[in-house]
N, C-alpha and C. Protein backbone atom coordinates (compact mmCIF):
# COMPACT_ATOMS: atom_id res chain seq x y z
N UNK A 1 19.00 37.94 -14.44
CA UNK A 1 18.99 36.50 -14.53
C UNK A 1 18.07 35.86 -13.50
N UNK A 2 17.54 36.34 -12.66
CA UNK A 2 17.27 35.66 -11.51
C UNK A 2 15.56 35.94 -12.10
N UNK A 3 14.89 36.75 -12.18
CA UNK A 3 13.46 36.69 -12.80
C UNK A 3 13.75 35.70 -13.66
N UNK A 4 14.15 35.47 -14.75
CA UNK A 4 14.35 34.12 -15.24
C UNK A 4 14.18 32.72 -14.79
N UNK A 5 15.53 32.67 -13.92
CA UNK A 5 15.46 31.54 -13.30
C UNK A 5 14.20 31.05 -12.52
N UNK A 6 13.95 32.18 -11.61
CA UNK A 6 12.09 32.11 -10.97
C UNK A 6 11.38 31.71 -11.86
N UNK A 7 11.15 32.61 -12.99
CA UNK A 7 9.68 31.97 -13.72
C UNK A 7 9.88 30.51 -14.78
N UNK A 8 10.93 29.92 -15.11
CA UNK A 8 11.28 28.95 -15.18
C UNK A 8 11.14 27.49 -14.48
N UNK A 9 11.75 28.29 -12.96
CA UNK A 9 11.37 27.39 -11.35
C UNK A 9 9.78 27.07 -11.64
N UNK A 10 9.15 28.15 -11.63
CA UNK A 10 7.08 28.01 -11.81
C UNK A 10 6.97 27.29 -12.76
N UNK A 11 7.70 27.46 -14.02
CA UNK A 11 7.04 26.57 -14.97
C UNK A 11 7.23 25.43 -14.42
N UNK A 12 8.17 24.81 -14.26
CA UNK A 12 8.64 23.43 -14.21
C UNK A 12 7.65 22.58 -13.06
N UNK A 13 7.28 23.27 -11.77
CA UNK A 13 6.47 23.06 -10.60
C UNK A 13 4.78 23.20 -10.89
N UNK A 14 4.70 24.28 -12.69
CA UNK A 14 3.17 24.07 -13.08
C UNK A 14 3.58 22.79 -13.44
N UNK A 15 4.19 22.35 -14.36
CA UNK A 15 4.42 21.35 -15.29
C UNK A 15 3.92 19.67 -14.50
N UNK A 16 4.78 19.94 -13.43
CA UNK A 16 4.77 18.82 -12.47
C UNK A 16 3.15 19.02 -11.42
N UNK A 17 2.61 19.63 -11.23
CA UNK A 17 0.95 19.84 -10.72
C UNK A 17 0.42 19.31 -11.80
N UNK A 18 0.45 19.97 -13.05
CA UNK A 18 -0.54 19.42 -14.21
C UNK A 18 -0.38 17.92 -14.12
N UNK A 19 0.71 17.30 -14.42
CA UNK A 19 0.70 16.20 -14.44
C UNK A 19 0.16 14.86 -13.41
N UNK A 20 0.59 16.06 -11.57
CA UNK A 20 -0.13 14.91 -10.67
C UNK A 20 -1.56 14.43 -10.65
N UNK A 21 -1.87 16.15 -11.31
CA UNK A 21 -3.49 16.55 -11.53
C UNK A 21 -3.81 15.41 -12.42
N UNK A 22 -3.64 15.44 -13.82
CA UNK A 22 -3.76 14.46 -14.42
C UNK A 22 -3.51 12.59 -14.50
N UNK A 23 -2.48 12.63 -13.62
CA UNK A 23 -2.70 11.30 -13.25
C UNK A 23 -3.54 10.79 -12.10
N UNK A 24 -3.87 11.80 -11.29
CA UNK A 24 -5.07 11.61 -10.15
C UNK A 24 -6.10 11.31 -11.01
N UNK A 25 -6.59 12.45 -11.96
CA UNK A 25 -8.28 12.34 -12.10
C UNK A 25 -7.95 11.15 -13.30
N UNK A 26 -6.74 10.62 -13.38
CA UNK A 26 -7.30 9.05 -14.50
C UNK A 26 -7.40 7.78 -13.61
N UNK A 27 -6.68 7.56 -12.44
CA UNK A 27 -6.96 6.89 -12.06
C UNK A 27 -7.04 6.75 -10.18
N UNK A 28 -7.13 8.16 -9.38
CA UNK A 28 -8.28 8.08 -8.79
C UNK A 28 -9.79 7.52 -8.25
N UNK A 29 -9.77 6.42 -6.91
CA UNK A 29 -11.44 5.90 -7.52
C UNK A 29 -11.53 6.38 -6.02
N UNK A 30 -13.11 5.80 -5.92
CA UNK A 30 -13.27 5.86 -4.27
C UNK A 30 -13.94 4.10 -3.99
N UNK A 31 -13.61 3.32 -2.75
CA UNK A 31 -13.20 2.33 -2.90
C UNK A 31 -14.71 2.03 -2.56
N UNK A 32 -15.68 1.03 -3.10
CA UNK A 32 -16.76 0.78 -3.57
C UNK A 32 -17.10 -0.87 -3.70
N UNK A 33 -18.34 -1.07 -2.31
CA UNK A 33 -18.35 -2.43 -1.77
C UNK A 33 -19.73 -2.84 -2.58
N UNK A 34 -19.90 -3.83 -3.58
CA UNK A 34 -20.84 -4.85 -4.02
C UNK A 34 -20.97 -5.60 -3.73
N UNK A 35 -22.77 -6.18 -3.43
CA UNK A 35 -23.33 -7.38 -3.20
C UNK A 35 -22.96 -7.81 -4.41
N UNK A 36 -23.57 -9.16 -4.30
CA UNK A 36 -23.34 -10.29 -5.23
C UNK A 36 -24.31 -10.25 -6.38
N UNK A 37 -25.56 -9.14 -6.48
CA UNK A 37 -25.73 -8.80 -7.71
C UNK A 37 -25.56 -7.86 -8.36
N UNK A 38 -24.34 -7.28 -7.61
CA UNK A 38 -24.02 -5.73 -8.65
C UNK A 38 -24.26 -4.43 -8.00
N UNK A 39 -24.80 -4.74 -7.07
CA UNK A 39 -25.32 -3.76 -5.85
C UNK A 39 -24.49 -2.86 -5.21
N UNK A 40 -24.52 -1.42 -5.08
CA UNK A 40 -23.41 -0.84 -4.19
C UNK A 40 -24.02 -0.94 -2.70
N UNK A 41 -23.16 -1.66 -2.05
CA UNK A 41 -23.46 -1.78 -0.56
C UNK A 41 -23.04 -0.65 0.03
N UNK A 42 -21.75 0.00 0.07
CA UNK A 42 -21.62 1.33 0.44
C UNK A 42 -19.74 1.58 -0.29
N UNK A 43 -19.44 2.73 0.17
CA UNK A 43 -18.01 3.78 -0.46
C UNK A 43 -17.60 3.42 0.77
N UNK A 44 -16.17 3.56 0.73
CA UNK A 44 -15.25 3.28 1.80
C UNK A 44 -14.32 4.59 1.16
N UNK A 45 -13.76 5.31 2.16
CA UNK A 45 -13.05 6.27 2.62
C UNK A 45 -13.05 7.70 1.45
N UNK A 46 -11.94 8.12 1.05
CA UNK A 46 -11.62 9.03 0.08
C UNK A 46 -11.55 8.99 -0.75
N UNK A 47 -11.85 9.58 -2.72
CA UNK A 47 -11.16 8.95 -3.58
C UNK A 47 -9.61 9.85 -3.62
N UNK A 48 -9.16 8.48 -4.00
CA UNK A 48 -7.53 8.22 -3.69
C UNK A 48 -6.78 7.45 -5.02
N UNK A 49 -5.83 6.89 -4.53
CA UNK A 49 -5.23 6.03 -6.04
C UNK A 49 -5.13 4.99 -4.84
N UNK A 50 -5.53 4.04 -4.73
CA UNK A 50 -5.88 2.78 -4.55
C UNK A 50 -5.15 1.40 -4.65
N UNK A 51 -4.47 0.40 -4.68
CA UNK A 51 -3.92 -0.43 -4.85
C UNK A 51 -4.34 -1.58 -3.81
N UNK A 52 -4.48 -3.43 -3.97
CA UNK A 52 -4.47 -4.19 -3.13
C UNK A 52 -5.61 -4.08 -1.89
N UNK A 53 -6.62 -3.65 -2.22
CA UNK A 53 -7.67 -3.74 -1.06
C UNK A 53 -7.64 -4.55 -0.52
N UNK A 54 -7.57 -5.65 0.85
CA UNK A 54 -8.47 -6.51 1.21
C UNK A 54 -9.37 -6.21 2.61
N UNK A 55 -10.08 -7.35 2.56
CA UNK A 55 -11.30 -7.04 3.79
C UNK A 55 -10.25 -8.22 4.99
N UNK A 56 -10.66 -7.43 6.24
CA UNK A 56 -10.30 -7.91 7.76
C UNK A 56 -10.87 -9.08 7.40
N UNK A 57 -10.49 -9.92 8.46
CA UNK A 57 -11.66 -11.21 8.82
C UNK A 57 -13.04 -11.25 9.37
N UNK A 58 -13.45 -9.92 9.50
CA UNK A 58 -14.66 -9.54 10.12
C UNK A 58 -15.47 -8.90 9.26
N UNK A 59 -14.79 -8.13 8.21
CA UNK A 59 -15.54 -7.27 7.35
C UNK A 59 -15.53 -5.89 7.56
N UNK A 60 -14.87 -5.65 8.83
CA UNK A 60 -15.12 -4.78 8.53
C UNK A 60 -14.44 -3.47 8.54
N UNK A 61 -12.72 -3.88 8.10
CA UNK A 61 -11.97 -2.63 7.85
C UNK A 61 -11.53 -3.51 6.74
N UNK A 62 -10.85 -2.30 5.43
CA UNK A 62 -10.19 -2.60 4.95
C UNK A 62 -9.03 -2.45 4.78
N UNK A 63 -7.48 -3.24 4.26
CA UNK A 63 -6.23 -2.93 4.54
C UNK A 63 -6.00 -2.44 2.70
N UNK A 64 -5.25 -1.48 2.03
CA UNK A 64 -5.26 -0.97 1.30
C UNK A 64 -4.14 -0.29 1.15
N UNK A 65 -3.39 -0.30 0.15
CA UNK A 65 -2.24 0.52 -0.05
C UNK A 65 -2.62 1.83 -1.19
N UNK A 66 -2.07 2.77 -0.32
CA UNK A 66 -2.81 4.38 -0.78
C UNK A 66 -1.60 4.86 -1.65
N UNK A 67 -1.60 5.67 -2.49
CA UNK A 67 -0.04 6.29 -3.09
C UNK A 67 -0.63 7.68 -2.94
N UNK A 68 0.05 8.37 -2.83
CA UNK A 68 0.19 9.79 -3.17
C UNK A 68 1.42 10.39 -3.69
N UNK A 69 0.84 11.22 -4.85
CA UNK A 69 1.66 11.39 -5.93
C UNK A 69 2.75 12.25 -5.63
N UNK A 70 2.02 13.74 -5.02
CA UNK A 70 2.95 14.47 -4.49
C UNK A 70 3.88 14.61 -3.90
N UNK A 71 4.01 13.40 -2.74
CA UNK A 71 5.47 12.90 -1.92
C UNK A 71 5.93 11.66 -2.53
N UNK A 72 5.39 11.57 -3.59
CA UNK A 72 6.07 9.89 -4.66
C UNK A 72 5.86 9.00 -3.80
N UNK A 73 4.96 8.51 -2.48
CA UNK A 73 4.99 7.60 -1.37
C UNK A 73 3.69 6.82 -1.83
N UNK A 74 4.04 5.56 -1.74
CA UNK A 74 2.97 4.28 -1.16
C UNK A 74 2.84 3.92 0.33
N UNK A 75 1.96 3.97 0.48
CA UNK A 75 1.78 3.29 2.64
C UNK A 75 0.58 2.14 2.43
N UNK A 76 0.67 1.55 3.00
CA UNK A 76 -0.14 0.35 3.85
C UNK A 76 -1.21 1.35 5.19
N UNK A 77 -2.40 1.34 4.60
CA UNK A 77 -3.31 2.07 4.92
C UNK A 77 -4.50 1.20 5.69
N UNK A 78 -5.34 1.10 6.36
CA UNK A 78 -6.15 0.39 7.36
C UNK A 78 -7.65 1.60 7.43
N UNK A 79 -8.63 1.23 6.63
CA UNK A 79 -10.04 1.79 6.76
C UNK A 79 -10.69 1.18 7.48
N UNK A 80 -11.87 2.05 8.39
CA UNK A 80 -12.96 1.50 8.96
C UNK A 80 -14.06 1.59 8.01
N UNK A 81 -14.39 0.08 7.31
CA UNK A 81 -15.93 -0.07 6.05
C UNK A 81 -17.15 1.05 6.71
N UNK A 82 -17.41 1.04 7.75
CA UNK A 82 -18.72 2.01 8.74
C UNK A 82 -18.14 3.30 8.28
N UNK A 83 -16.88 3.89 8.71
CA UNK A 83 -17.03 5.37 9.02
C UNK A 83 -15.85 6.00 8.17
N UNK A 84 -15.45 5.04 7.43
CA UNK A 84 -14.32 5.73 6.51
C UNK A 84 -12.86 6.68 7.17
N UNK A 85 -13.27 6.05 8.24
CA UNK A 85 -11.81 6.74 9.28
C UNK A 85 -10.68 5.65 8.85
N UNK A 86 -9.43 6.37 8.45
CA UNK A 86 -8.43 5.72 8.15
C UNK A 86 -7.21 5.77 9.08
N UNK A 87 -6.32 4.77 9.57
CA UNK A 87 -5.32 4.48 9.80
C UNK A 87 -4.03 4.48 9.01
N UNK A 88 -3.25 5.18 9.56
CA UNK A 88 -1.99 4.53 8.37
C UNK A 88 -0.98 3.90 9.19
N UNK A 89 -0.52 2.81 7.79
CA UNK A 89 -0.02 1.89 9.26
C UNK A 89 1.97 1.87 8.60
N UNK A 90 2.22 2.30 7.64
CA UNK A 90 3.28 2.79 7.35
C UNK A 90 3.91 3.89 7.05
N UNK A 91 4.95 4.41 6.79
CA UNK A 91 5.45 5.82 6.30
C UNK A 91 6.65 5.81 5.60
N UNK A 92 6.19 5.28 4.88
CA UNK A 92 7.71 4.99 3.28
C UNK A 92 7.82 6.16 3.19
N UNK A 93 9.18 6.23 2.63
CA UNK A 93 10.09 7.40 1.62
C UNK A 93 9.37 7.15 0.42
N UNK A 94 10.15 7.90 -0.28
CA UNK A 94 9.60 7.77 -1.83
C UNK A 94 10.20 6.12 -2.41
N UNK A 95 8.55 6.28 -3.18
CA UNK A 95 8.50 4.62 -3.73
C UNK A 95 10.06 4.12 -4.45
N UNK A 96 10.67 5.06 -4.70
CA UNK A 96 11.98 4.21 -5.18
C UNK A 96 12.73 3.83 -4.01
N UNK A 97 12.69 4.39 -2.83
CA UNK A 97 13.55 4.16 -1.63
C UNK A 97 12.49 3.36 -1.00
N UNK A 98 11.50 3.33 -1.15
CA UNK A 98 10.43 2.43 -0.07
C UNK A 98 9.37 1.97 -0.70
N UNK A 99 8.96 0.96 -0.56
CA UNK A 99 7.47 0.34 -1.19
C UNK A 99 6.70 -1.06 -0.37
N UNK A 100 5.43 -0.66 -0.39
CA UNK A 100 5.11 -1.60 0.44
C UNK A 100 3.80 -2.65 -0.72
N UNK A 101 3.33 -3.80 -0.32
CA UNK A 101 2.38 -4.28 -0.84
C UNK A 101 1.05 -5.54 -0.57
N UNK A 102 0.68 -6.03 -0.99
CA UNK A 102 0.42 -7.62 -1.24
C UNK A 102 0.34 -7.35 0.57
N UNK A 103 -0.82 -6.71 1.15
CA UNK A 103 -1.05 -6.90 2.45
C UNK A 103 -2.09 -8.01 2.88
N UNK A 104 -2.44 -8.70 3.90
CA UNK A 104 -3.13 -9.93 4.51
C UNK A 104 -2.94 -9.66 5.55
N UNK A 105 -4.37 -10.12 6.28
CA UNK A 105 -4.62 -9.86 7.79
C UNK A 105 -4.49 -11.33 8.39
N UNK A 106 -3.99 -11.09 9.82
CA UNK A 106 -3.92 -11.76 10.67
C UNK A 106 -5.10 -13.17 10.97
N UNK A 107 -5.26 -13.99 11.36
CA UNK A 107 -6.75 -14.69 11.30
C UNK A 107 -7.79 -13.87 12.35
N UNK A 108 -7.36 -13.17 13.47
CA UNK A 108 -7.78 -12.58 14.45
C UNK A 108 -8.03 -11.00 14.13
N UNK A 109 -7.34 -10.60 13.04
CA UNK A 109 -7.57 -8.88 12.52
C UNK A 109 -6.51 -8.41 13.47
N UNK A 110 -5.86 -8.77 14.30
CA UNK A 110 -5.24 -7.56 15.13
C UNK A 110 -3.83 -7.31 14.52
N UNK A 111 -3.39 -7.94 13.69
CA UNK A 111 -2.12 -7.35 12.87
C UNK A 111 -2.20 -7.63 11.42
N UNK A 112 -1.65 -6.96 10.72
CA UNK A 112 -1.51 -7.03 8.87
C UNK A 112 -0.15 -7.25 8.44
N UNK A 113 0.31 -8.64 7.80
CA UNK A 113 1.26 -8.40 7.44
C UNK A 113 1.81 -8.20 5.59
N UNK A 114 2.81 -7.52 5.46
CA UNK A 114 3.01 -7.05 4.21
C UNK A 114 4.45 -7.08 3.33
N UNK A 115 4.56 -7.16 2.08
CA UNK A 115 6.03 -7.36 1.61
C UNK A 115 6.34 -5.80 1.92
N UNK A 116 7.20 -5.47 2.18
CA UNK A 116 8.19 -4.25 2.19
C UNK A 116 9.88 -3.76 1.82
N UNK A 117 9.79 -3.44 0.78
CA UNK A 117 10.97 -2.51 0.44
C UNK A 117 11.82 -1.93 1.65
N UNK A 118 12.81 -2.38 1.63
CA UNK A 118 13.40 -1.29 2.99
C UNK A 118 15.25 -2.08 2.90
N UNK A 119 15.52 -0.51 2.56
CA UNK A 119 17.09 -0.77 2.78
C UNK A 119 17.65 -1.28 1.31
N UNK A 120 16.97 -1.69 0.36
CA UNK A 120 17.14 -2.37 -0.83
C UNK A 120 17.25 -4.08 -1.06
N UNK A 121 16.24 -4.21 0.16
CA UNK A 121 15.52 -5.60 0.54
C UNK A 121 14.82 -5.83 0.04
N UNK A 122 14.00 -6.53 -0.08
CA UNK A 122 12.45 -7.03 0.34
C UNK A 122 12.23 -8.16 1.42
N UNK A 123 11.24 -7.50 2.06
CA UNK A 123 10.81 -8.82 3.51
C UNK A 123 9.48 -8.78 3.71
N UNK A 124 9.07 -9.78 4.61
CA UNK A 124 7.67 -9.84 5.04
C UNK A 124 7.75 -9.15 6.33
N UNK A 125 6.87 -8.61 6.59
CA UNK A 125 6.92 -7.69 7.73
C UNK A 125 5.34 -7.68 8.02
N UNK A 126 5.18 -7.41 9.54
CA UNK A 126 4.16 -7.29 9.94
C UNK A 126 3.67 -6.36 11.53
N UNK A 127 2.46 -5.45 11.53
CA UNK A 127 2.53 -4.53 12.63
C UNK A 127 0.96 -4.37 12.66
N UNK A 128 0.91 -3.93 14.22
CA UNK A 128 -0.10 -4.01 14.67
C UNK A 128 -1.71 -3.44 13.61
N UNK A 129 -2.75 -3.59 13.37
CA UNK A 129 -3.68 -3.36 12.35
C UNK A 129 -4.48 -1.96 12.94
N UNK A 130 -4.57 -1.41 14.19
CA UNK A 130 -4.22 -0.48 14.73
C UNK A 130 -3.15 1.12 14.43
N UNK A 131 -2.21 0.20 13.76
CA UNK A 131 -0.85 1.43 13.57
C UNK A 131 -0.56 1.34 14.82
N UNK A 132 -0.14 1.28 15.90
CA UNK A 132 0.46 1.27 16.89
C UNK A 132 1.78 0.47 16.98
N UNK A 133 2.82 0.82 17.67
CA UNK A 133 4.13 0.12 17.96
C UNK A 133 4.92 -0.04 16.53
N UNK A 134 5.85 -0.39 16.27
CA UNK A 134 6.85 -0.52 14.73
C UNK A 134 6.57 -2.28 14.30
N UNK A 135 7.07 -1.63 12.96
CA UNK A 135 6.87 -3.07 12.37
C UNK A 135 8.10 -4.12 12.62
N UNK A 136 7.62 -5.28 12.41
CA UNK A 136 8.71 -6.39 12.66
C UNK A 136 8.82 -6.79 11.06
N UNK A 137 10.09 -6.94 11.12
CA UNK A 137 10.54 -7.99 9.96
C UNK A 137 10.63 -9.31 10.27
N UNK A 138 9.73 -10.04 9.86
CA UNK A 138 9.49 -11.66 9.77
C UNK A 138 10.61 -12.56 8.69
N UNK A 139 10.62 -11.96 8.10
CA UNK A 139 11.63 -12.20 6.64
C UNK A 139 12.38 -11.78 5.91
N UNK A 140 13.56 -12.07 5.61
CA UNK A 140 13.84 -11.19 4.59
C UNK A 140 14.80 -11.69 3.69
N UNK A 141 14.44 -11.59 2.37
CA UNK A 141 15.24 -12.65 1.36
C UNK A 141 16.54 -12.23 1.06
N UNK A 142 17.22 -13.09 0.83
CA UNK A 142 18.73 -13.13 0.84
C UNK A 142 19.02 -12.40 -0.55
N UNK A 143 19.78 -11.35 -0.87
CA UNK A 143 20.23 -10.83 -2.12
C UNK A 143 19.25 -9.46 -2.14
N UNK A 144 19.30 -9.02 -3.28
CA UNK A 144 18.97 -7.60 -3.92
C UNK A 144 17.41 -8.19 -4.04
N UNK A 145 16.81 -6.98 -4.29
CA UNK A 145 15.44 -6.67 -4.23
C UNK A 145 14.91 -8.10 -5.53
N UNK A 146 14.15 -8.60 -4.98
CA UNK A 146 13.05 -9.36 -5.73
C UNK A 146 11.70 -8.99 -5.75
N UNK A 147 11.04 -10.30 -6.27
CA UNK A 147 9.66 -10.15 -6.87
C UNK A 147 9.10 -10.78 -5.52
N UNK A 148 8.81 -10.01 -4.19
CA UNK A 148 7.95 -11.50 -3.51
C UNK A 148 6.50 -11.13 -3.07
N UNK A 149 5.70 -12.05 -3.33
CA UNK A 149 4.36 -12.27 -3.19
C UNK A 149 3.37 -12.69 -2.56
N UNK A 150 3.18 -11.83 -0.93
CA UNK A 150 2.29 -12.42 -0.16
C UNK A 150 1.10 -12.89 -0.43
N UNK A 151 0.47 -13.85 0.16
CA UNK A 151 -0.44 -14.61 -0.70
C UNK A 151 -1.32 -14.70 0.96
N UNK A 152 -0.93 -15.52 2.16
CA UNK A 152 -2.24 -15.89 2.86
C UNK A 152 -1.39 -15.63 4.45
N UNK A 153 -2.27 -16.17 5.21
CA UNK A 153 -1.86 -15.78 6.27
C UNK A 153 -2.62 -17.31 7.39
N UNK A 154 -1.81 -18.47 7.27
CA UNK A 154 -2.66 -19.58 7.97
C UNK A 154 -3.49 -19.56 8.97
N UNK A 155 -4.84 -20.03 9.29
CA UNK A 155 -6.12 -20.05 10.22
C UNK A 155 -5.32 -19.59 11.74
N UNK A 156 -4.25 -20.74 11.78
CA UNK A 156 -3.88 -21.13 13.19
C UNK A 156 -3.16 -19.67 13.72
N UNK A 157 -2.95 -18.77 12.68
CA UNK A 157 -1.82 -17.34 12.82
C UNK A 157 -0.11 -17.81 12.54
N UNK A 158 0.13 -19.49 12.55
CA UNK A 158 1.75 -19.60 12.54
C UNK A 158 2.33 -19.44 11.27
N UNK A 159 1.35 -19.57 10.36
CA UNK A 159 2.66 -19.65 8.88
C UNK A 159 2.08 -18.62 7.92
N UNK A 160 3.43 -17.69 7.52
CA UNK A 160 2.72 -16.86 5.73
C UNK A 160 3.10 -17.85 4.94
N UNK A 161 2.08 -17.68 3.68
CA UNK A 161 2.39 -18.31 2.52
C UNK A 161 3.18 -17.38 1.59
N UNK A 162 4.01 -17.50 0.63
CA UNK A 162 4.33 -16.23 -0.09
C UNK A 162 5.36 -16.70 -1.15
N UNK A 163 5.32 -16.13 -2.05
CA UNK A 163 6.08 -16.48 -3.50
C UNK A 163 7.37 -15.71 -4.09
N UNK A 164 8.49 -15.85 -4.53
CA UNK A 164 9.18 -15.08 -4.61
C UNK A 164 9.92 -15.11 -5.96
N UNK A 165 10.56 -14.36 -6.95
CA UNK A 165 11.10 -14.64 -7.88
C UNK A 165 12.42 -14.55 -7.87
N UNK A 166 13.05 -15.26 -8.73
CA UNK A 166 14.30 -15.32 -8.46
C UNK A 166 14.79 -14.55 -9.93
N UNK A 167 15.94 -13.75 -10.15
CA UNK A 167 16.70 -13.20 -11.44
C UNK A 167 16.51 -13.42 -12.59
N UNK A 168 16.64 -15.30 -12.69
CA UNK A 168 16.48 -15.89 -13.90
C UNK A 168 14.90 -16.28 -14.01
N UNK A 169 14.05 -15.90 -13.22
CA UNK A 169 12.56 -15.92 -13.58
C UNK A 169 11.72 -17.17 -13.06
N UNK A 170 12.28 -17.65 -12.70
CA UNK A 170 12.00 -19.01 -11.41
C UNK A 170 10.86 -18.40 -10.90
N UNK A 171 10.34 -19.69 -9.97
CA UNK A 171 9.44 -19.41 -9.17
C UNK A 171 10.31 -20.33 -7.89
N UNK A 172 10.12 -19.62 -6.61
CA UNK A 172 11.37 -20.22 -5.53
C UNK A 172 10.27 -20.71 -4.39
């Protein structure tokens, strides 16, 4: 019984490779900066599975949420545009226990803040753009997990903007 059970175990672990395999090479990119006529200005980091790019206030890192399939994890990721050296600036569990998103930089670049999954929350949270020190929770909405939607991050650094849904499909 036990040769059985083993080559069974393999199938099931090919089964699950084929598939990460296959959902990598469909949507897999490598993250790819255009001028304003279509121009590739240059590639930024690895190809990866990709989500929510944006550019610093300077230009010149980008904040990006990376997934990888194999540990089922999303993170809030921080590239340098020059040298493709990456930061990671979170370390979720698997996306059903953790998820992060909808990231925006600071007006100054020195912190990113982001909606985050945690505990069976959602909050705004924000940590150094660096990765250094833990994140702070700025927010966090009252009840079971919603829809919320960081949007900006005011000039002055004092206020997020951000959108949230409510059960019955509201906008709050």
């Amino acid at each position: 019984h036990a040769p059985a059970a083993a080559n069974a175990d393999d199938k099931a672990k090919a089964a699950k490779a084929k598939r990460i395999a296959e959902q990598f090479e469909a949507n897999a990119r490598v993250l790819t900066v255009f001028d304003r006529q279509g121009k590739i200005v240059t590639t930024v980091g690895e190809r990866a599975i990709y989500e929510d790019p944006v550019f610093s206030p300077d230009r010149t890192r980008l904040a990006v949420i990376k997934s990888d399939l194999e540990s089922e994890t999303s993170d809030l990721w921080v590239l340098d545009v020059a040298t493709g050296n990456s930061t990671r600036i979170t370390s979720n569990q698997t996306s059903e226990q953790e998820r992060v998103r909808t990231p925006v930089w600071s007006p100054d670049g020195s912190q990113v803040a982001y909606v985050a999954l945690r505990g069976g929350y959602e909050g705004l949270y924000r940590k150094a753009s660096n990765g250094e020190g833990t994140e702070e929770l700025l927010y966090q909405h009252p009840g079971a997990v919603r829809i919320m939607i960081l949007a900006d991050w005011s000039m002055d650094g004092r206020f997020l903007r951000f959108s949230t849904t409510d059960l019955s499909g509201g906008i709050l």
